[in-house]
C-alpha atoms as a PDB file:
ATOM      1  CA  UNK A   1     109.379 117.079 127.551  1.00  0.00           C
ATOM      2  CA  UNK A   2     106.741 119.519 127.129  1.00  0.00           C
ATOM      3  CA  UNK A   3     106.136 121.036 124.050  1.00  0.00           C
ATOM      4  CA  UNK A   4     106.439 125.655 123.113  1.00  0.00           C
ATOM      5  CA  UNK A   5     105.134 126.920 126.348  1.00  0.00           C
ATOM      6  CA  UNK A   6     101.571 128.619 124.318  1.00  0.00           C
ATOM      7  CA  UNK A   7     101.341 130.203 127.417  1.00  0.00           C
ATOM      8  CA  UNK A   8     104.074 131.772 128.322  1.00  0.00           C
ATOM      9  CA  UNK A   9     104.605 132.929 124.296  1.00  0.00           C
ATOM     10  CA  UNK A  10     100.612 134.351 124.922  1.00  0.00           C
ATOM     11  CA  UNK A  11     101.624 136.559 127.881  1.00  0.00           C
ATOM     12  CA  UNK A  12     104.833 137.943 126.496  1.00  0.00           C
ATOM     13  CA  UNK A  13     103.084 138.744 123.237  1.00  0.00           C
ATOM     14  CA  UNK A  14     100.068 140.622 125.322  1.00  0.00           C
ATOM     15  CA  UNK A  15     102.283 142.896 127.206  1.00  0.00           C
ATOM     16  CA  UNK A  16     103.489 144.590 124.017  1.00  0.00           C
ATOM     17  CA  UNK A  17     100.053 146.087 122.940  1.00  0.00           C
ATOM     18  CA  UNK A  18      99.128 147.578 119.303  1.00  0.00           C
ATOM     19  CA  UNK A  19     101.088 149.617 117.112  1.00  0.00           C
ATOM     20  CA  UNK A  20      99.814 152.707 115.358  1.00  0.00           C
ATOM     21  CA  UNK A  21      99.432 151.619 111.536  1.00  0.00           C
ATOM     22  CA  UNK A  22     102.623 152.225 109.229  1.00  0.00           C
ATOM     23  CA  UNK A  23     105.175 152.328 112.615  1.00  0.00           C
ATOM     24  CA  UNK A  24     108.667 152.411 111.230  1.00  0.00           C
ATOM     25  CA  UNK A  25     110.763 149.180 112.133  1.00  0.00           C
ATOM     26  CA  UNK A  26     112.831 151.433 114.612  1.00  0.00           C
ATOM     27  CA  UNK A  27     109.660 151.765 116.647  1.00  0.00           C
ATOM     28  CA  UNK A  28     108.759 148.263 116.213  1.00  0.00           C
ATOM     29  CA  UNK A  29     112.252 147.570 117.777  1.00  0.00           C
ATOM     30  CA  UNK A  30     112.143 150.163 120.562  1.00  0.00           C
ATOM     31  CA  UNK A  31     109.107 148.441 121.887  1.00  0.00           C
ATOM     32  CA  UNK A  32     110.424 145.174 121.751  1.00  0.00           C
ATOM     33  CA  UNK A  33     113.605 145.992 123.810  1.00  0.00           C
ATOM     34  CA  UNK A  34     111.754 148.224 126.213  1.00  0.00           C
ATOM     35  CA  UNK A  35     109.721 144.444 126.575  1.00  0.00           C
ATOM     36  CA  UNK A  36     112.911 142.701 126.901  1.00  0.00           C
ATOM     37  CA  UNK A  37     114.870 144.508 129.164  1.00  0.00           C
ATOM     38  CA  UNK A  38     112.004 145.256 131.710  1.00  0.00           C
ATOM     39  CA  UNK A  39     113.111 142.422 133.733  1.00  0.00           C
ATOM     40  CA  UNK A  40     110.100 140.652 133.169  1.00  0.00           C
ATOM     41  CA  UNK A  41     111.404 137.721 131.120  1.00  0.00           C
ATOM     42  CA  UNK A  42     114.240 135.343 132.409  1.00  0.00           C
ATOM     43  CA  UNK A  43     117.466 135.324 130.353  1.00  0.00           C
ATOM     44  CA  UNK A  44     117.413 132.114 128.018  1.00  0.00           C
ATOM     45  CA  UNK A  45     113.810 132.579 127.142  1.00  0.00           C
ATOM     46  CA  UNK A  46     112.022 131.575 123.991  1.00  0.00           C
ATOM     47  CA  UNK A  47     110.509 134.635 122.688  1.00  0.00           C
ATOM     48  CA  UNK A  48     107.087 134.583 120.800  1.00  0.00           C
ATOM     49  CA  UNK A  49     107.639 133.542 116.929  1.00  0.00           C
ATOM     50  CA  UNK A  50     107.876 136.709 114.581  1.00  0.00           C
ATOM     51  CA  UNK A  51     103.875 135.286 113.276  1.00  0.00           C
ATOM     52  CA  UNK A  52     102.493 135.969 116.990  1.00  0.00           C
ATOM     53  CA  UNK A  53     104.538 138.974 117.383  1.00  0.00           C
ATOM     54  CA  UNK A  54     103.138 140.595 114.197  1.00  0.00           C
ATOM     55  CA  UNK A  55      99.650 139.986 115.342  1.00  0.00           C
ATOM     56  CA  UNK A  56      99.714 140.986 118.349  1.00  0.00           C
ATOM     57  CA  UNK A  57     101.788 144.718 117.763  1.00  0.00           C
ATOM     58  CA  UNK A  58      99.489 144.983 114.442  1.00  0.00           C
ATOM     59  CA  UNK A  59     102.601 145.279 111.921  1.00  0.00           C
ATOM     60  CA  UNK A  60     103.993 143.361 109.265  1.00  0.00           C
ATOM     61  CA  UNK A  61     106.084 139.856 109.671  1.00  0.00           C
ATOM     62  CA  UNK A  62     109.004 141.564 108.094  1.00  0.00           C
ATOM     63  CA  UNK A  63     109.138 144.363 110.356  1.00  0.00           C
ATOM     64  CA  UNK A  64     109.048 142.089 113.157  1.00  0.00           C
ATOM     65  CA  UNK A  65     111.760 140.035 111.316  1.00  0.00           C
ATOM     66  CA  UNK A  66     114.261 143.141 110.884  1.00  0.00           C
ATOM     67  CA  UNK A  67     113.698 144.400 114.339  1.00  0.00           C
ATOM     68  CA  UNK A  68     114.464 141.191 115.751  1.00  0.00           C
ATOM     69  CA  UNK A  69     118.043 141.003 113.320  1.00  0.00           C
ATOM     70  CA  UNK A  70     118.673 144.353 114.779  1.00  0.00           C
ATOM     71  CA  UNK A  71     118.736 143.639 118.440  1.00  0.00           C
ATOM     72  CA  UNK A  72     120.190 140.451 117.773  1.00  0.00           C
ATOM     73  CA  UNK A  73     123.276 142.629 115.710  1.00  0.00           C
ATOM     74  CA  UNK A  74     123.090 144.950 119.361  1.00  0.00           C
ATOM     75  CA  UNK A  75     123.478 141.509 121.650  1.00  0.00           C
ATOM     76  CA  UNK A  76     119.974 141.790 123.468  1.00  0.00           C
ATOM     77  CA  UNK A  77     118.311 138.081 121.119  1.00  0.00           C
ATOM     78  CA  UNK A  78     119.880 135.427 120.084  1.00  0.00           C
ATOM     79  CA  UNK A  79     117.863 134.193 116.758  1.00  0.00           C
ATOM     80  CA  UNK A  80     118.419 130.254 115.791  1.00  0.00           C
ATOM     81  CA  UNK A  81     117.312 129.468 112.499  1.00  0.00           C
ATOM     82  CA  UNK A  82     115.099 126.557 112.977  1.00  0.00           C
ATOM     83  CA  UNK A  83     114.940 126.775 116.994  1.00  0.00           C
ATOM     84  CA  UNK A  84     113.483 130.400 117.589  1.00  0.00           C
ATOM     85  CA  UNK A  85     114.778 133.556 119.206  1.00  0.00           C
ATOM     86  CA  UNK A  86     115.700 133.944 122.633  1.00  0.00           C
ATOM     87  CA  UNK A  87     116.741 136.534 125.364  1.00  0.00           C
ATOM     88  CA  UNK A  88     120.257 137.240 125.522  1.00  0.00           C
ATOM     89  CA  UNK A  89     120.984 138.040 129.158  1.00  0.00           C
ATOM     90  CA  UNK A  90     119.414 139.261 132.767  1.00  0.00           C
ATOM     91  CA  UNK A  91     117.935 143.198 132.757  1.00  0.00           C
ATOM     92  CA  UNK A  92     120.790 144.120 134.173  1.00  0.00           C
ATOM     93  CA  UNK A  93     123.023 142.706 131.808  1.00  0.00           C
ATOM     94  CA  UNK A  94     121.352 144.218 128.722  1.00  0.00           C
ATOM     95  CA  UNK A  95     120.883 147.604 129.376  1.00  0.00           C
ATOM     96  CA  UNK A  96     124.730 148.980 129.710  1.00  0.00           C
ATOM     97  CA  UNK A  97     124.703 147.651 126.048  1.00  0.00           C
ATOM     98  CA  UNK A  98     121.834 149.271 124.857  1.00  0.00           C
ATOM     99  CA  UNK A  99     123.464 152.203 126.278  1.00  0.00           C
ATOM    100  CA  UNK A 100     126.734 151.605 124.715  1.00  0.00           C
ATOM    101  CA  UNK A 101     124.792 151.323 121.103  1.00  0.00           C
ATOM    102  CA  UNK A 102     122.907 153.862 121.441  1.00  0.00           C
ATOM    103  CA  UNK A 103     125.526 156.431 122.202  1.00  0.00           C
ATOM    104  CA  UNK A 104     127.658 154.490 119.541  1.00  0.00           C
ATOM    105  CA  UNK A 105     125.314 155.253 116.913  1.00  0.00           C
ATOM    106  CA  UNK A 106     123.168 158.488 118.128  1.00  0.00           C
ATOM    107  CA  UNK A 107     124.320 161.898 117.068  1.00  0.00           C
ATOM    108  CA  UNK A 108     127.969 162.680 118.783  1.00  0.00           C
ATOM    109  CA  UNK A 109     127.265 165.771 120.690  1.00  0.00           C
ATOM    110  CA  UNK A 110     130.380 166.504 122.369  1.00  0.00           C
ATOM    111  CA  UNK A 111     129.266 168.885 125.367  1.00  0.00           C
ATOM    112  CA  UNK A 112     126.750 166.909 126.647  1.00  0.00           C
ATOM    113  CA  UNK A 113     129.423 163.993 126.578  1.00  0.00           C
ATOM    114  CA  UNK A 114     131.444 166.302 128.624  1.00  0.00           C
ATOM    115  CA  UNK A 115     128.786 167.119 130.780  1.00  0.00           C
ATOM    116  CA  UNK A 116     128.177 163.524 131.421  1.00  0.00           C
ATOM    117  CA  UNK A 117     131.283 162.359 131.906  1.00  0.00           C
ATOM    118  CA  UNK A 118     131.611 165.144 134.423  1.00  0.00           C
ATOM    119  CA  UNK A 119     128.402 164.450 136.206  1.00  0.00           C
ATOM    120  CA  UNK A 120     129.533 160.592 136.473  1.00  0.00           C
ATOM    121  CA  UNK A 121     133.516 161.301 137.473  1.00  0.00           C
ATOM    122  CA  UNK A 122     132.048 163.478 140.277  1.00  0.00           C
ATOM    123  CA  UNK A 123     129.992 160.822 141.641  1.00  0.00           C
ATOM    124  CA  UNK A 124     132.505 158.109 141.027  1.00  0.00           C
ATOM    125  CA  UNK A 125     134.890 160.395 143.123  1.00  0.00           C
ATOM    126  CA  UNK A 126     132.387 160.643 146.115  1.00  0.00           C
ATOM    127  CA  UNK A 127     131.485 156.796 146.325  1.00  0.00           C
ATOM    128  CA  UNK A 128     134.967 155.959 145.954  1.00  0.00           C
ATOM    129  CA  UNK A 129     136.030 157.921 148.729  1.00  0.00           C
ATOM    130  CA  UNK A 130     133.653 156.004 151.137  1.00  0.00           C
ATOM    131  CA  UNK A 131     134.353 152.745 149.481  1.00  0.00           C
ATOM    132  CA  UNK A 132     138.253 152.083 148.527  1.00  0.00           C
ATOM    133  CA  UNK A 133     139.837 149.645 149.884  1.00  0.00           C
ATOM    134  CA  UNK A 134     144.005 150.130 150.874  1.00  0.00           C
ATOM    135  CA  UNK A 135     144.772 148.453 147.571  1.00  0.00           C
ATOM    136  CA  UNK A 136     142.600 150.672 145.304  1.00  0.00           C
ATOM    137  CA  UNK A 137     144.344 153.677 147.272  1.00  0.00           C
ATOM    138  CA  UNK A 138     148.184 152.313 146.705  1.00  0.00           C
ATOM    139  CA  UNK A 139     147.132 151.933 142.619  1.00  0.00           C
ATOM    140  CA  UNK A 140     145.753 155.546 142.673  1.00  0.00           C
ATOM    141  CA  UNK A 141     148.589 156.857 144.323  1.00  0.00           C
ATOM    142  CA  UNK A 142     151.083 154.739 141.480  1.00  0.00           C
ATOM    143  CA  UNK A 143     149.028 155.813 138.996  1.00  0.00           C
ATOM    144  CA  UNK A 144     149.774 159.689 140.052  1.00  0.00           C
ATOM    145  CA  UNK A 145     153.087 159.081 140.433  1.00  0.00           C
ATOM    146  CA  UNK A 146     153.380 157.905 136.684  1.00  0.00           C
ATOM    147  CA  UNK A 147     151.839 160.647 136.079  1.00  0.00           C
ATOM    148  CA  UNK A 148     155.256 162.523 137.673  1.00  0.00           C
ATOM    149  CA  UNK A 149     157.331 160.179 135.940  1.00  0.00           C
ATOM    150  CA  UNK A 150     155.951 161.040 132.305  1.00  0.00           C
ATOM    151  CA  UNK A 151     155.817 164.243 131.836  1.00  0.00           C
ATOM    152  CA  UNK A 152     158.306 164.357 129.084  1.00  0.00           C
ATOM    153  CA  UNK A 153     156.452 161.324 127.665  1.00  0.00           C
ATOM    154  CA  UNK A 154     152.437 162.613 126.706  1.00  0.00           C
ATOM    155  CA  UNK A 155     151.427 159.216 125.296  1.00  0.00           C
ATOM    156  CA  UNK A 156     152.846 157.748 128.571  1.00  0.00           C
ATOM    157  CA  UNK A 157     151.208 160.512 130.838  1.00  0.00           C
ATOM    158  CA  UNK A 158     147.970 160.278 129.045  1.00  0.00           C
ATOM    159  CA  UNK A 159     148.044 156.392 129.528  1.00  0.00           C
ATOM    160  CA  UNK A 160     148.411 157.061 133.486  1.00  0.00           C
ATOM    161  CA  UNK A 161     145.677 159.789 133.806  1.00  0.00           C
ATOM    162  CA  UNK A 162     143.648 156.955 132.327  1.00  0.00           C
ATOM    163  CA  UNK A 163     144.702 154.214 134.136  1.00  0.00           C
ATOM    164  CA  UNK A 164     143.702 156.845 137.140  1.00  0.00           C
ATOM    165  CA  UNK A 165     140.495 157.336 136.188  1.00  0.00           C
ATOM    166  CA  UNK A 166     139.750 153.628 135.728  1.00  0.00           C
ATOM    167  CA  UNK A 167     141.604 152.579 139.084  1.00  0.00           C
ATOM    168  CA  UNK A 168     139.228 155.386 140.856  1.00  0.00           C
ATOM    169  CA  UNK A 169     135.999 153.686 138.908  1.00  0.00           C
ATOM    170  CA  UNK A 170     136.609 150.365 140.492  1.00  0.00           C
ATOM    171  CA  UNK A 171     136.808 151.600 143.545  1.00  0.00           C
ATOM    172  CA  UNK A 172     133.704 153.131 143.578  1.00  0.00           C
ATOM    173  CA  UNK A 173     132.364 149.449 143.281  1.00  0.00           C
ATOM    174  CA  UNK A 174     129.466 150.632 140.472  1.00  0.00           C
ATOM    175  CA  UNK A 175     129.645 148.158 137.827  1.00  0.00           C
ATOM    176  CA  UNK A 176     126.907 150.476 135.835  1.00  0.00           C
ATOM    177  CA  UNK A 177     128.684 153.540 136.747  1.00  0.00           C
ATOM    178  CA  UNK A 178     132.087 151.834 134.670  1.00  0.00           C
ATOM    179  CA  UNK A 179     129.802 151.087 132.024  1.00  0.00           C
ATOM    180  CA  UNK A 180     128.569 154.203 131.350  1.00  0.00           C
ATOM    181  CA  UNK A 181     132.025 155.760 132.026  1.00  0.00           C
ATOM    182  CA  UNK A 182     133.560 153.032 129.604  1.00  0.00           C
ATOM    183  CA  UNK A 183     131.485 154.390 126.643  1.00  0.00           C
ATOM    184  CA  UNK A 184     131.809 158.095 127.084  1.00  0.00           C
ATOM    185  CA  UNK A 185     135.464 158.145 127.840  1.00  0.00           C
ATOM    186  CA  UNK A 186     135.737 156.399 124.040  1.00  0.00           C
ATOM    187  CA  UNK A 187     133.515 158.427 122.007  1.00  0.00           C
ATOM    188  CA  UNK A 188     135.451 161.359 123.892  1.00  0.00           C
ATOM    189  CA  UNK A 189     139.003 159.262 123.186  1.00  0.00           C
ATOM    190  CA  UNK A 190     139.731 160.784 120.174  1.00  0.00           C
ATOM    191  CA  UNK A 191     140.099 164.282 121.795  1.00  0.00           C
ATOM    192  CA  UNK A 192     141.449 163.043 124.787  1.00  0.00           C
ATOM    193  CA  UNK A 193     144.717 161.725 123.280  1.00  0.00           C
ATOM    194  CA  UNK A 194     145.767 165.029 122.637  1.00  0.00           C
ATOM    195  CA  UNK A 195     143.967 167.235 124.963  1.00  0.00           C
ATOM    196  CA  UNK A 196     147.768 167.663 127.555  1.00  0.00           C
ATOM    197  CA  UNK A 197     150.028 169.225 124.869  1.00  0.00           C
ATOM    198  CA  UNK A 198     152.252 171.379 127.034  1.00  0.00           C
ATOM    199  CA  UNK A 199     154.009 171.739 130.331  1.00  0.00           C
ATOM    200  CA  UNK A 200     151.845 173.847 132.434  1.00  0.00           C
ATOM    201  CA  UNK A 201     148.606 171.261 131.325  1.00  0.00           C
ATOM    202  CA  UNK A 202     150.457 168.448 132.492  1.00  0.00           C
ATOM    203  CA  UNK A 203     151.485 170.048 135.969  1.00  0.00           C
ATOM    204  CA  UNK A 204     147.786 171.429 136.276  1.00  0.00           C
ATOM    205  CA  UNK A 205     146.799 167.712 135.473  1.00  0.00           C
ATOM    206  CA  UNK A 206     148.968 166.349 138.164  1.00  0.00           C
ATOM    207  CA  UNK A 207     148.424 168.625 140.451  1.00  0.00           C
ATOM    208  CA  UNK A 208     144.140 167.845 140.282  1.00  0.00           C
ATOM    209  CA  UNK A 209     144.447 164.126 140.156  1.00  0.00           C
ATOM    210  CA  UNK A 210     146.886 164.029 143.497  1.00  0.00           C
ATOM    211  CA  UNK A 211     143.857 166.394 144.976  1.00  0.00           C
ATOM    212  CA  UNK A 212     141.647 163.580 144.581  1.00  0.00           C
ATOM    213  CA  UNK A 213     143.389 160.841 145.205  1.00  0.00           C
ATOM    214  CA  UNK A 214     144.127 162.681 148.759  1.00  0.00           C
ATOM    215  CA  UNK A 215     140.557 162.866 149.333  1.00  0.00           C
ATOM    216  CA  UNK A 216     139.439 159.739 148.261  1.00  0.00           C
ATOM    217  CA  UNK A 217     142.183 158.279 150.649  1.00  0.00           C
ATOM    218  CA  UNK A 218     141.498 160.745 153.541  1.00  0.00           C
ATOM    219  CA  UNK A 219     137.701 159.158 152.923  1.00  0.00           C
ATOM    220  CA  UNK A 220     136.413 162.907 152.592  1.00  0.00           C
ATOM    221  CA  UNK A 221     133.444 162.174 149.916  1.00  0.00           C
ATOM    222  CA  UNK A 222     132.606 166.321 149.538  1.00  0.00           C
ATOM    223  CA  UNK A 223     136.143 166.821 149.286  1.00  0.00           C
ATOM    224  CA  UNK A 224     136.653 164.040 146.980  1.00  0.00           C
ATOM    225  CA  UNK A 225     133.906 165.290 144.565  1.00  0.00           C
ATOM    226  CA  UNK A 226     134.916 168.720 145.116  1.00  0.00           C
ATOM    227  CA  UNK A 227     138.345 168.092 143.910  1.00  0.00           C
ATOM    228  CA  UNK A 228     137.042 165.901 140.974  1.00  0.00           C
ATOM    229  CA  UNK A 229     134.375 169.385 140.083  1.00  0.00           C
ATOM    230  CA  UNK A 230     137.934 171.134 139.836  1.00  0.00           C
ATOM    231  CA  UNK A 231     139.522 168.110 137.402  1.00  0.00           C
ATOM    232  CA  UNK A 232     136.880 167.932 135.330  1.00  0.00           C
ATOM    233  CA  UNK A 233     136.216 171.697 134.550  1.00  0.00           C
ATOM    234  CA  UNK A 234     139.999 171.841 133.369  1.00  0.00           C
ATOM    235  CA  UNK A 235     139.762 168.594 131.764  1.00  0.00           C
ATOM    236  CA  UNK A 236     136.781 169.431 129.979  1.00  0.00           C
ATOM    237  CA  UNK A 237     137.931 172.717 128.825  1.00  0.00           C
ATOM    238  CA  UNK A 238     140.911 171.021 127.204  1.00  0.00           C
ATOM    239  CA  UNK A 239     138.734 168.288 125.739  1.00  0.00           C
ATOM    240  CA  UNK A 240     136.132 171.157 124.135  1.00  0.00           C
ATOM    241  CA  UNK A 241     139.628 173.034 122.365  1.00  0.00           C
ATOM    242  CA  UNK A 242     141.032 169.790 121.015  1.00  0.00           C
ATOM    243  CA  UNK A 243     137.681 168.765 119.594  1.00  0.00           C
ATOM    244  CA  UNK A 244     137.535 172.737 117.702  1.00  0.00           C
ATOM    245  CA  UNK A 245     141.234 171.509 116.655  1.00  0.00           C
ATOM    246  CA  UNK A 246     141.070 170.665 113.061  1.00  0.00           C
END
């Protein structure tokens, strides 16, 4: 069996260039996952020992060392005491959950959450539309008419306005799209439990979600995102007062 492929370990180490003197670990880390997700290195890969990868980006073992334990604590290496490190998973497969971290532990700004859930609803809308299949359209439609069933139960109706929104998702058939949509919609969660609180919310709710679905099953992708535009202006207006709510 042949032995560390030098070579290999010599051209992965290359393509990560120099580092200023006294970069902060965080930088040492950023460049290493920009290397690692790039798509350049298969998924099961032995990495470059923390030694090469020192020398070669012109910092410290130990910042190498506690870069490496931090994208190994984010899923992107796997580090085996006595084996090496390797790559977690395909490009593909790492960067929704560099995404999902990031957001997880950046600064929680909760307009531009809204505005990017809104931008990424709208399009899920308009590829859904051109894309469901009759049994994504029959779960829509059940999911709006839970909606009608619950309005005396909010924890109920909430759970159906979600269930909506994940139903219209997989229809759209964008596995990145769900990913991105997964993390918002729970940094935004904690508003969005109690975001409906009366009577005329939940009718308005109903009322925009039974819009889309109509367009999404008519196959109309302007009117789909259209109607969407309308749901998520509302939506996001409640969202924005719960989250001034002490």
């Amino acid at each position: 069996m042949p032995a560390y492929p030098d070579e290999r370990s010599n051209e992965i180490a290359a393509s990560l260039g120099t580092l200023p003197a006294g970069t902060p670990v965080s930088e040492v880390a950023r460049r290493l996952l920009d290397l690692f997700t790039s798509g350049s290195i298969e998924p099961g890969t032995r990495l470059p020992p923390e030694r090469q990868l020192a020398t070669t980006l012109g910092v410290g073992r130990s910042a190498v060392r506690e870069a490496l334990a931090a994208l190994e604590i984010i899923g992107i290496v796997d580090v085996r005491p006595g084996s090496g490190t390797y790559l977690r998973g395909t490009a593909s497969e790492l960067l929704p959950q560099t995404l999902r971290w990031g957001l997880l532990i950046g600064e929680r700004n909760t307009a531009e959450l809204l505005e990017l859930r809104s931008g990424l609803e709208i399009y899920v809308a308009r590829l859904a539309a051109g894309r469901a299949e009759p049994s994504a359209l029959e779960l829509l439609s059940l999911h709006v008419e839970r909606m009608r069933e619950s309005v005396a139960d909010l924890r109920a109706f909430a759970k159906a306005d979600l269930e909506f929104h994940h139903a219209l998702a997989a229809a759209a058939g964008n596995a990145a799209l769900i990913d991105m949509l997964h993390v918002v919609r729970s940094l935004l969660q904690v508003y969005a439990d109690r975001a409906v609180h009366d009577a005329a919310e939940v009718a308005s709710a109903i009322d925009e979600h039974d819009a889309i679905y109509r367009a999404v099953a008519g196959g109309d992708e302007d009117a789909a995102a259209s109607a969407m535009a309308v749901h998520m202006a509302t939506a996001s207006a409640r969202l924005s007062a719960a989250a001034r709510t002490p």
